[in-house]
C-alpha atoms as a PDB file:
ATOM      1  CA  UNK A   1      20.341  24.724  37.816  1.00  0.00           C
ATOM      2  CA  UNK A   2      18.657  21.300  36.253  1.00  0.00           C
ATOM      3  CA  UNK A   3      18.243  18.763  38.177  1.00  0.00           C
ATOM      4  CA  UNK A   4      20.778  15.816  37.537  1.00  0.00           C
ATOM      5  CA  UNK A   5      18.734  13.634  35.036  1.00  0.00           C
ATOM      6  CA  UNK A   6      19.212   9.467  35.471  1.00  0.00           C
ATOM      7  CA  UNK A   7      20.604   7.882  32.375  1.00  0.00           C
ATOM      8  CA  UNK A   8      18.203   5.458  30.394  1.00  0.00           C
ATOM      9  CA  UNK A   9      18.424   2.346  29.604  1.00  0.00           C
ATOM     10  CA  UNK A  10      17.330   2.278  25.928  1.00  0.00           C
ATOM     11  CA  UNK A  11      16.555  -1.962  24.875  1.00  0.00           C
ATOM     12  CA  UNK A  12      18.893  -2.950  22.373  1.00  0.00           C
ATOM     13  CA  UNK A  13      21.347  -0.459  22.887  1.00  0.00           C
ATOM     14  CA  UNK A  14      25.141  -1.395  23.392  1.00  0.00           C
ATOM     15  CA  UNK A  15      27.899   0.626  24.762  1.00  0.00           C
ATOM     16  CA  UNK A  16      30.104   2.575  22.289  1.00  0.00           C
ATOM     17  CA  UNK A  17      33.082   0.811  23.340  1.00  0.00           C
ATOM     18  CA  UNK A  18      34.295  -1.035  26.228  1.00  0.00           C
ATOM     19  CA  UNK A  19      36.084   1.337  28.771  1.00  0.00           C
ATOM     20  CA  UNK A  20      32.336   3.148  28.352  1.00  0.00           C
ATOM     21  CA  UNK A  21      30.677   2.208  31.875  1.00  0.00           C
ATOM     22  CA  UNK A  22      27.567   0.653  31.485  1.00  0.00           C
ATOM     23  CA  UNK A  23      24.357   0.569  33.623  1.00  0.00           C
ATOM     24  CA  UNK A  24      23.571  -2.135  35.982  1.00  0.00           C
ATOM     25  CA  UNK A  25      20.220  -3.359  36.127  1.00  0.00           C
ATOM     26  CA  UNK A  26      18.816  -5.406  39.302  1.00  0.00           C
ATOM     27  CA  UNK A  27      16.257  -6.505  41.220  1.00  0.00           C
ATOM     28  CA  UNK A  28      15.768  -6.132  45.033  1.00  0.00           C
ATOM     29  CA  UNK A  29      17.518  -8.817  46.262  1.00  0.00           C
ATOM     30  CA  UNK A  30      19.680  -9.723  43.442  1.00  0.00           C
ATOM     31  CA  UNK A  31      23.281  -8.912  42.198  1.00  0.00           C
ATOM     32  CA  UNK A  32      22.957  -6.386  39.635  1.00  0.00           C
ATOM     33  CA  UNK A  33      22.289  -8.261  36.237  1.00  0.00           C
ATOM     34  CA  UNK A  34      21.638 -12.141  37.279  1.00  0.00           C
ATOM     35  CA  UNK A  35      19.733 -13.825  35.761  1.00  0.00           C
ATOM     36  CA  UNK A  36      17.962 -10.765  34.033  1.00  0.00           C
ATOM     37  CA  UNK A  37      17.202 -10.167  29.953  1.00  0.00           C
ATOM     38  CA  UNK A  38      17.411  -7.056  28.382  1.00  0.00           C
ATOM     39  CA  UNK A  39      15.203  -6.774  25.529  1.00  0.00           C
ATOM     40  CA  UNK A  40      17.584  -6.848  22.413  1.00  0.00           C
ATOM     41  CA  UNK A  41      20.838  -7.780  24.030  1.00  0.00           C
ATOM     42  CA  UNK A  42      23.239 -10.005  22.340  1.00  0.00           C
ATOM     43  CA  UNK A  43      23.272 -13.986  23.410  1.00  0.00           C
ATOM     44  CA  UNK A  44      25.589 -15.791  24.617  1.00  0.00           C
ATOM     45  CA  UNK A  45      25.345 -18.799  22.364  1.00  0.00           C
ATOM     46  CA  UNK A  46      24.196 -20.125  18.811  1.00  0.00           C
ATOM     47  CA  UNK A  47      20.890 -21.994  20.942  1.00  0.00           C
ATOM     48  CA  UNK A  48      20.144 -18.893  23.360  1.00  0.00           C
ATOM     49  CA  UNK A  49      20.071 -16.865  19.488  1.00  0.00           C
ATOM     50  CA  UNK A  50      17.515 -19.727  18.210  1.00  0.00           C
ATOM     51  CA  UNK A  51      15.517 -20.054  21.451  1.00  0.00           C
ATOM     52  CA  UNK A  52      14.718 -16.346  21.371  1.00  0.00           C
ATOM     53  CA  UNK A  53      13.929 -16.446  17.727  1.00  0.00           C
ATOM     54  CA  UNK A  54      11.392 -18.895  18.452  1.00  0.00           C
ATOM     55  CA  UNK A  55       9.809 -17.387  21.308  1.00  0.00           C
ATOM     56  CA  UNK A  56       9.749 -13.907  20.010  1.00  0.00           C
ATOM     57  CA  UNK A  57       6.326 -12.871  18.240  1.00  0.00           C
ATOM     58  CA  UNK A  58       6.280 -11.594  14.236  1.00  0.00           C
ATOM     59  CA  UNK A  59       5.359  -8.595  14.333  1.00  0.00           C
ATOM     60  CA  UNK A  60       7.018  -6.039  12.128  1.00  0.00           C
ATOM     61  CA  UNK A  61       9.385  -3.146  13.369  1.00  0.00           C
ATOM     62  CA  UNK A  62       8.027  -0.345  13.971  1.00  0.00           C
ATOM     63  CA  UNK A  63      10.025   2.528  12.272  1.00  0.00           C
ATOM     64  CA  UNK A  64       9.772   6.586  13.415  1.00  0.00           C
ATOM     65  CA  UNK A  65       9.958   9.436  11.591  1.00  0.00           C
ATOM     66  CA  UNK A  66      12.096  11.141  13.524  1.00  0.00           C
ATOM     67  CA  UNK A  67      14.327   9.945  16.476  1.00  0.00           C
ATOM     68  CA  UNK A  68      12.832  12.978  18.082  1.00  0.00           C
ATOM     69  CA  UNK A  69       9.429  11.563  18.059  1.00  0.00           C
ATOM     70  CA  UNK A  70      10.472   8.297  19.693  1.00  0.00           C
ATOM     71  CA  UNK A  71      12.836  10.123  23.167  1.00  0.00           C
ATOM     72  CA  UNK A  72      10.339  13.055  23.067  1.00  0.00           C
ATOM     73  CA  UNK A  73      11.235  16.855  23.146  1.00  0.00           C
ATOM     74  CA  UNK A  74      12.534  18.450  20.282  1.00  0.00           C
ATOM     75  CA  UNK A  75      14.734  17.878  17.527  1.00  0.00           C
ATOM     76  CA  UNK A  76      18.275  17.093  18.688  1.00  0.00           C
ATOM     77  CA  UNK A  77      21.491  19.566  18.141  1.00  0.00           C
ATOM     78  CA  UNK A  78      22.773  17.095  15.387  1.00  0.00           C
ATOM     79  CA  UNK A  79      19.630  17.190  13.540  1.00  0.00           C
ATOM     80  CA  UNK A  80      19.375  20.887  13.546  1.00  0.00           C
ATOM     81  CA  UNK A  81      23.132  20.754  12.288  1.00  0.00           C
ATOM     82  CA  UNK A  82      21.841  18.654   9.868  1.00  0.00           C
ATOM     83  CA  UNK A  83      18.913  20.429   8.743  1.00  0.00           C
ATOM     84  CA  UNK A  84      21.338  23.611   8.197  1.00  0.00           C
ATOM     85  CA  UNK A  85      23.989  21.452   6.763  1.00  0.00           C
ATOM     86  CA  UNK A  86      21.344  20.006   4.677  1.00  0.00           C
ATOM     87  CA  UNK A  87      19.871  22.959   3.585  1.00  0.00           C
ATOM     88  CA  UNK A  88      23.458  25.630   2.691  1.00  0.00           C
ATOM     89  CA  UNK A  89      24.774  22.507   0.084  1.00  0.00           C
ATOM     90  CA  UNK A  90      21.015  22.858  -1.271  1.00  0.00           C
ATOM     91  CA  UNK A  91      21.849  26.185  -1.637  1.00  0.00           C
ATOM     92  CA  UNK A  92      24.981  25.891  -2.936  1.00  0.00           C
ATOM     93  CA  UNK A  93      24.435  22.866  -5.543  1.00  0.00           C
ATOM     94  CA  UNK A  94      21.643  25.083  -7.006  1.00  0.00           C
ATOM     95  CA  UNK A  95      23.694  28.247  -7.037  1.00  0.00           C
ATOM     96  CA  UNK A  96      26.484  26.330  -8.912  1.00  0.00           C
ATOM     97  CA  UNK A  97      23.603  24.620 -11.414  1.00  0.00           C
ATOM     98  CA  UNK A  98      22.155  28.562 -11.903  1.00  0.00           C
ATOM     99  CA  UNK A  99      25.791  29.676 -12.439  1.00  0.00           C
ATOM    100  CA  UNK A 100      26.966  27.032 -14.703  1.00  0.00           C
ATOM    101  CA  UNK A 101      23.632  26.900 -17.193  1.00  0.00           C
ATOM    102  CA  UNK A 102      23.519  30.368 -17.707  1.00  0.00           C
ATOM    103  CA  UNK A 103      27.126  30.670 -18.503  1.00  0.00           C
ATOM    104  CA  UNK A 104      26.703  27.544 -20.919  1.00  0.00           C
ATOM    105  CA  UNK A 105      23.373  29.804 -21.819  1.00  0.00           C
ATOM    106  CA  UNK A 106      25.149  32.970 -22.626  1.00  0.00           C
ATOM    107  CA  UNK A 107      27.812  30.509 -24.529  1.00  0.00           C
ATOM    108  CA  UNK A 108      25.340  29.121 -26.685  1.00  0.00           C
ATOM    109  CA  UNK A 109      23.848  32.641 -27.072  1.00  0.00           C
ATOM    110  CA  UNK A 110      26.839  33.817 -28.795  1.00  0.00           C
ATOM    111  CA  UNK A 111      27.671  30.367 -30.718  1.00  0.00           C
ATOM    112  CA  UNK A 112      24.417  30.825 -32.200  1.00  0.00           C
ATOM    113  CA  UNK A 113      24.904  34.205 -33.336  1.00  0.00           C
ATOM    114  CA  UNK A 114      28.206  32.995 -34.828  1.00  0.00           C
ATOM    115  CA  UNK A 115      26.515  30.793 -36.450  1.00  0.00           C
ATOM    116  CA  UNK A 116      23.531  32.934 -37.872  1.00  0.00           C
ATOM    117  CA  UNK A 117      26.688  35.338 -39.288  1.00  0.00           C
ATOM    118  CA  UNK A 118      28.774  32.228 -40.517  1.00  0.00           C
ATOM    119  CA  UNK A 119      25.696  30.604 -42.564  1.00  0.00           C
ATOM    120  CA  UNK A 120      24.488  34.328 -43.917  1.00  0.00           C
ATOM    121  CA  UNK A 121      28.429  34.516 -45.226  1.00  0.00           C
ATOM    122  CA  UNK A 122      28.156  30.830 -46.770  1.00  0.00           C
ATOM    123  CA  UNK A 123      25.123  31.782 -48.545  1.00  0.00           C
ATOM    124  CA  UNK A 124      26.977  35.035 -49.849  1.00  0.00           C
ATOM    125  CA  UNK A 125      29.648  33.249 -51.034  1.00  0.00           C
ATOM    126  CA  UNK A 126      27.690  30.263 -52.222  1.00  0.00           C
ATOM    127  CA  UNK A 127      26.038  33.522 -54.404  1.00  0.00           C
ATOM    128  CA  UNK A 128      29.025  34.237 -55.629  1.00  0.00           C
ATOM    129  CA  UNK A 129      30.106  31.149 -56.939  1.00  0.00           C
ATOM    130  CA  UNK A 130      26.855  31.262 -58.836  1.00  0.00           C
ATOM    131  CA  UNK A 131      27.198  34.261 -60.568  1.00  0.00           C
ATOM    132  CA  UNK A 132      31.266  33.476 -61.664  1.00  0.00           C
ATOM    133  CA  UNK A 133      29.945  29.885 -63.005  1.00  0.00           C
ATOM    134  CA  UNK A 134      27.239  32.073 -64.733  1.00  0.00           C
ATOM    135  CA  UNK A 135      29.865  34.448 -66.323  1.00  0.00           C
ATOM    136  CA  UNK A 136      32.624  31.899 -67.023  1.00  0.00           C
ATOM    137  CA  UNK A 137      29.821  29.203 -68.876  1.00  0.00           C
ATOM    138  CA  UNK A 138      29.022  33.007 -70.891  1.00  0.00           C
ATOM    139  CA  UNK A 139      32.754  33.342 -71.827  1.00  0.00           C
ATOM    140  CA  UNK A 140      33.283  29.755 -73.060  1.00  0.00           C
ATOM    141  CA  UNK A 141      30.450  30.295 -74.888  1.00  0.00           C
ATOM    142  CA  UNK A 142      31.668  32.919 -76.448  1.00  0.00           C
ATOM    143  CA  UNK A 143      34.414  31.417 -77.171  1.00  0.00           C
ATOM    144  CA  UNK A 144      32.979  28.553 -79.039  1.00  0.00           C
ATOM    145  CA  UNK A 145      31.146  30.753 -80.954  1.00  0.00           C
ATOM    146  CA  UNK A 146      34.435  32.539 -82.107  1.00  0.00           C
ATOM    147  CA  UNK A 147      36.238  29.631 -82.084  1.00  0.00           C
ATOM    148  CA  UNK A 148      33.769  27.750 -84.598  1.00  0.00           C
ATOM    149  CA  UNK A 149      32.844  30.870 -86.840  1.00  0.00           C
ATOM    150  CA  UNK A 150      34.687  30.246 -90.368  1.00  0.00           C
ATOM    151  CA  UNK A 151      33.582  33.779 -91.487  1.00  0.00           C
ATOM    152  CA  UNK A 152      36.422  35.511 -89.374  1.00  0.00           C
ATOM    153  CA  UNK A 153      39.893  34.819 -90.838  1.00  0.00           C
ATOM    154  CA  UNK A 154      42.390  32.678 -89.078  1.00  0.00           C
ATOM    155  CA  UNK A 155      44.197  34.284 -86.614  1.00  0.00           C
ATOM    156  CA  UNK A 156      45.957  31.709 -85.446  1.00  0.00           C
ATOM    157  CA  UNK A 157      48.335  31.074 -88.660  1.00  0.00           C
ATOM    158  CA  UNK A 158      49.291  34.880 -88.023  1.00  0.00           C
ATOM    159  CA  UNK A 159      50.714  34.234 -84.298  1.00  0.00           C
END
């Protein structure tokens, strides 16, 4: 069995809520906590906040890659959960994206053959039209000429 490990004191790190027991820092000699600073703990007042400000060097934060990196060991149960997590709604976002464009594929497939038979029927009938203009501009014709000729007797006094 492990040995019992002794909880850290991470600076800057608060308790998740109050009835959470927190650690007591202290120095031989001293009740636990007087007169001590933790590194990133909250002041007391508005002039404790501006006299730390002002004492506290500029240097910029420095920022891990992975929280791993910074308590050492390996990746942590919630980032392999994560990682999995992560990496099934990959999968399934791209199996949804495959699914729908190659049903809208297969739809467009067959609108376009529609199509192809829909304008090859226009064209037909736009054909058609043609010839019957054709043959009805023959027949008025025609009937002009018959209609003007003065050689033929009348045929209409007869009716």
């Amino acid at each position: 069995m492990a040995a019992p490990r002794s909880p850290r004191v991470v600076p800057g790190e608060a308790s998740e809520s109050d009835s959470e027991p927190e650690l007591l820092v202290g120095t031989a000699g001293q009740a636990p906590g007087a007169g001590l600073k933790v590194p990133g703990e909250a002041s007391e007042t508005e002039e404790e906040e501006e006299e730390e400000e002002e004492q506290r060097p500029k240097t910029p934060p420095v920022l891990a890659e992975e929280p791993a990196a910074v308590w050492g060991g390996g990746p942590s149960l919630l980032q392999q959960r994560l990682r999995e997590g992560t990496g099934r709604l990959r999968g399934a976002v791209g199996s949804a994206l495959r699914q729908s464009y190659g049903s809208a594929a297969r739809s467009l497939g067959g609108l376009g053959g529609a199509l192809g038979r829909a304008q090859v029927t226009a064209a037909a009938a736009a054909h058609c039209l043609r010839l019957a203009r054709r043959d009805l501009r023959a027949v008025a014709d025609t009937i002009d000429i018959v209609t003007a000729c003065h050689l033929l007797p009348d045929i209409r006094g007869q009716l």
